[in-house]
C-alpha atoms as a PDB file:
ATOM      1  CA  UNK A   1     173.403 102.634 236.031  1.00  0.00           C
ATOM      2  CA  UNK A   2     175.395  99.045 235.931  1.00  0.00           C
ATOM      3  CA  UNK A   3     178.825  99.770 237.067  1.00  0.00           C
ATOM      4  CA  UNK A   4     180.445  97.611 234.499  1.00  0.00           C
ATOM      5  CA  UNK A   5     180.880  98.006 231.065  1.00  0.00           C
ATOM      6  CA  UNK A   6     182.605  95.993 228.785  1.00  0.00           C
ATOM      7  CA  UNK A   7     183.657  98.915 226.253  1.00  0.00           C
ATOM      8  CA  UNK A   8     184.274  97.348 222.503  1.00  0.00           C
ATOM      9  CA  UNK A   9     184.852 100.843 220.697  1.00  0.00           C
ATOM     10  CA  UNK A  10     187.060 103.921 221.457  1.00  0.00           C
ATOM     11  CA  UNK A  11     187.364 107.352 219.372  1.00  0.00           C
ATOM     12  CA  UNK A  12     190.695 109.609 220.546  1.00  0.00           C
ATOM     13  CA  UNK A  13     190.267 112.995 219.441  1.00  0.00           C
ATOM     14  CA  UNK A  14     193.746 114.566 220.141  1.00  0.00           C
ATOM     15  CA  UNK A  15     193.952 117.845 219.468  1.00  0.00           C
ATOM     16  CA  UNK A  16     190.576 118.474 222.023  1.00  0.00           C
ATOM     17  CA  UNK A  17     191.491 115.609 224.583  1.00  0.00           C
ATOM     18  CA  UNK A  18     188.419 113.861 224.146  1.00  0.00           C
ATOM     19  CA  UNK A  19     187.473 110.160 224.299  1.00  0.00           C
ATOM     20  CA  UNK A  20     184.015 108.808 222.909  1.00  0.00           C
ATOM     21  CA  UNK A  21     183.640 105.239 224.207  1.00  0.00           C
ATOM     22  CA  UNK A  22     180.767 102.691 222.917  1.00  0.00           C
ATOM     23  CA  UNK A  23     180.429  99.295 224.798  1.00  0.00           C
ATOM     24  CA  UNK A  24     177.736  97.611 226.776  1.00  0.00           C
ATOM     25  CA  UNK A  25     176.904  97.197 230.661  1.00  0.00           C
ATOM     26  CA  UNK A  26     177.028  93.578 231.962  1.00  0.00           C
ATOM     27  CA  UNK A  27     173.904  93.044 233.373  1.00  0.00           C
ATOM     28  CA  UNK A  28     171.330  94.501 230.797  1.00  0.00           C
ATOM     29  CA  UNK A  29     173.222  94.050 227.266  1.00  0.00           C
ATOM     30  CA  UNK A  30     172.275  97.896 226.407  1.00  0.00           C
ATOM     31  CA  UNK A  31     174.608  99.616 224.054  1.00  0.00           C
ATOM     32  CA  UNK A  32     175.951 102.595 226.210  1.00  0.00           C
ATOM     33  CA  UNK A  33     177.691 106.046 224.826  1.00  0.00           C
ATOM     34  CA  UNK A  34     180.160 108.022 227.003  1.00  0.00           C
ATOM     35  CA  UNK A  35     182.163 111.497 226.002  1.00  0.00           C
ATOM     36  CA  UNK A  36     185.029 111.337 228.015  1.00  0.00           C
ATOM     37  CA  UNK A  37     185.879 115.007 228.588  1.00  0.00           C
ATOM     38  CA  UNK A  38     189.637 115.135 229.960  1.00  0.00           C
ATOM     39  CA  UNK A  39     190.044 118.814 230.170  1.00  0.00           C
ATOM     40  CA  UNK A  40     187.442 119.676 232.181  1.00  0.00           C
ATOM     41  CA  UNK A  41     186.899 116.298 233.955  1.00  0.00           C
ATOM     42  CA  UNK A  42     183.103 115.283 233.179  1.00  0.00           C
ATOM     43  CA  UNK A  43     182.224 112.514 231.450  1.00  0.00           C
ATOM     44  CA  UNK A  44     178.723 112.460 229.807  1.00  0.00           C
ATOM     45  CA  UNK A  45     176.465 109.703 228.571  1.00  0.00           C
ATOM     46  CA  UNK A  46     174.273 109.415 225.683  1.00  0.00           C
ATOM     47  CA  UNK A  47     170.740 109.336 226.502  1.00  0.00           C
ATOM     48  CA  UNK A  48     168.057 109.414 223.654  1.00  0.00           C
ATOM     49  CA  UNK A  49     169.228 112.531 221.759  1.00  0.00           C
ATOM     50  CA  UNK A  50     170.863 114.684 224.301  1.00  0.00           C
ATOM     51  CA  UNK A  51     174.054 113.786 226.407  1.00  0.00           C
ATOM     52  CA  UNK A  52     173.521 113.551 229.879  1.00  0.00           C
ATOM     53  CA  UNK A  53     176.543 114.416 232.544  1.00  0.00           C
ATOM     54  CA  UNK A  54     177.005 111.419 234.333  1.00  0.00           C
ATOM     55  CA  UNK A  55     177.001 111.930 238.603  1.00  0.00           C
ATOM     56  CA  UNK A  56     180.359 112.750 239.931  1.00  0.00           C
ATOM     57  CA  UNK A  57     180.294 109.648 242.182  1.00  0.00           C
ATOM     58  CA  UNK A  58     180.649 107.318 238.621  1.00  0.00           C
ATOM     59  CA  UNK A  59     183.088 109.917 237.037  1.00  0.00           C
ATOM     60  CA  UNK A  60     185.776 108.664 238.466  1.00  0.00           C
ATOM     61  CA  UNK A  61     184.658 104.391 237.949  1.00  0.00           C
ATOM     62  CA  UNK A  62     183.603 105.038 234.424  1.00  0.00           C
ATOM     63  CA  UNK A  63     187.296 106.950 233.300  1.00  0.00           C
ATOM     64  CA  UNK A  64     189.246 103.827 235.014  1.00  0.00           C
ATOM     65  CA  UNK A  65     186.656 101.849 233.354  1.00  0.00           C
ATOM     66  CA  UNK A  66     187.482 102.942 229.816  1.00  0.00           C
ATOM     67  CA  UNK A  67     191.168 103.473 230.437  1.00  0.00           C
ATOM     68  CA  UNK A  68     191.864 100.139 231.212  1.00  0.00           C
ATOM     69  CA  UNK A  69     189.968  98.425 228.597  1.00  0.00           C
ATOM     70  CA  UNK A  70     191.922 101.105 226.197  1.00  0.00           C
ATOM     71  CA  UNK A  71     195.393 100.152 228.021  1.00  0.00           C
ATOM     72  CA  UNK A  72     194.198  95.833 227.270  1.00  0.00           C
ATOM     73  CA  UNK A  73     192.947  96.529 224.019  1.00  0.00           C
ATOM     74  CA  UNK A  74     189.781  94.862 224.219  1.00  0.00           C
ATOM     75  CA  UNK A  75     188.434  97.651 222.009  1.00  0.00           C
ATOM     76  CA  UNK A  76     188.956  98.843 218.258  1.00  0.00           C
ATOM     77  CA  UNK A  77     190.903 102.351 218.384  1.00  0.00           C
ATOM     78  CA  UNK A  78     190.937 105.040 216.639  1.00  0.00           C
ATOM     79  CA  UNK A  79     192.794 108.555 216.594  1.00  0.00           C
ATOM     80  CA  UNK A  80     191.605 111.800 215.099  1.00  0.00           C
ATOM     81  CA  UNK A  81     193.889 114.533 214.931  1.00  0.00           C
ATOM     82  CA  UNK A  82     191.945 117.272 213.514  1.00  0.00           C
ATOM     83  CA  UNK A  83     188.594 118.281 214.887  1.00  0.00           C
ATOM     84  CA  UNK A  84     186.993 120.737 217.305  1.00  0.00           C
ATOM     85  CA  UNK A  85     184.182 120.661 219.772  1.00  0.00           C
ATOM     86  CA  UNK A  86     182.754 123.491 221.195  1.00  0.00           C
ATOM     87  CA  UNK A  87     183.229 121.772 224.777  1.00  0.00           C
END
């Protein structure tokens, strides 16, 4: 996996403290997916049609990853207050 990703697009869902991130990684260009998952701590990655949980050794890179791109806003945001996953 390339360790940087230059994340464009963030979805906050509140009320199940959740973060879906869409950007790119560096080297290759591809479009990458993450679930952010701050409840339970694991962060998964969309792979073809299933998401994948990502190895615990990139956990921790991809989170500060996303949360400082959120914190610069390099990224369109957006909030949503009322869902539900079955996480």
């Amino acid at each position: 996996m390339d360790q940087n990703i230059r994340f464009e697009h963030f979805v906050e869902f509140t009320k199940d403290d959740c973060l879906f991130c869409a950007g790119r990684e560096s080297g290759s260009k591809r479009r990458c997916l993450y679930l952010i998952i701050n409840h339970t701590g694991r962060v998964y990655r969309r792979h073809c049609d299933s998401w994948n949980v990502i190895d615990p050794a990139d956990e921790a890179h991809i989170r500060q990853q996303a949360e400082a791109a959120k914190r610069s806003g390099s990224g369109v945001q957006y909030f949503v207050s009322r869902s539900h996953f079955n996480n």
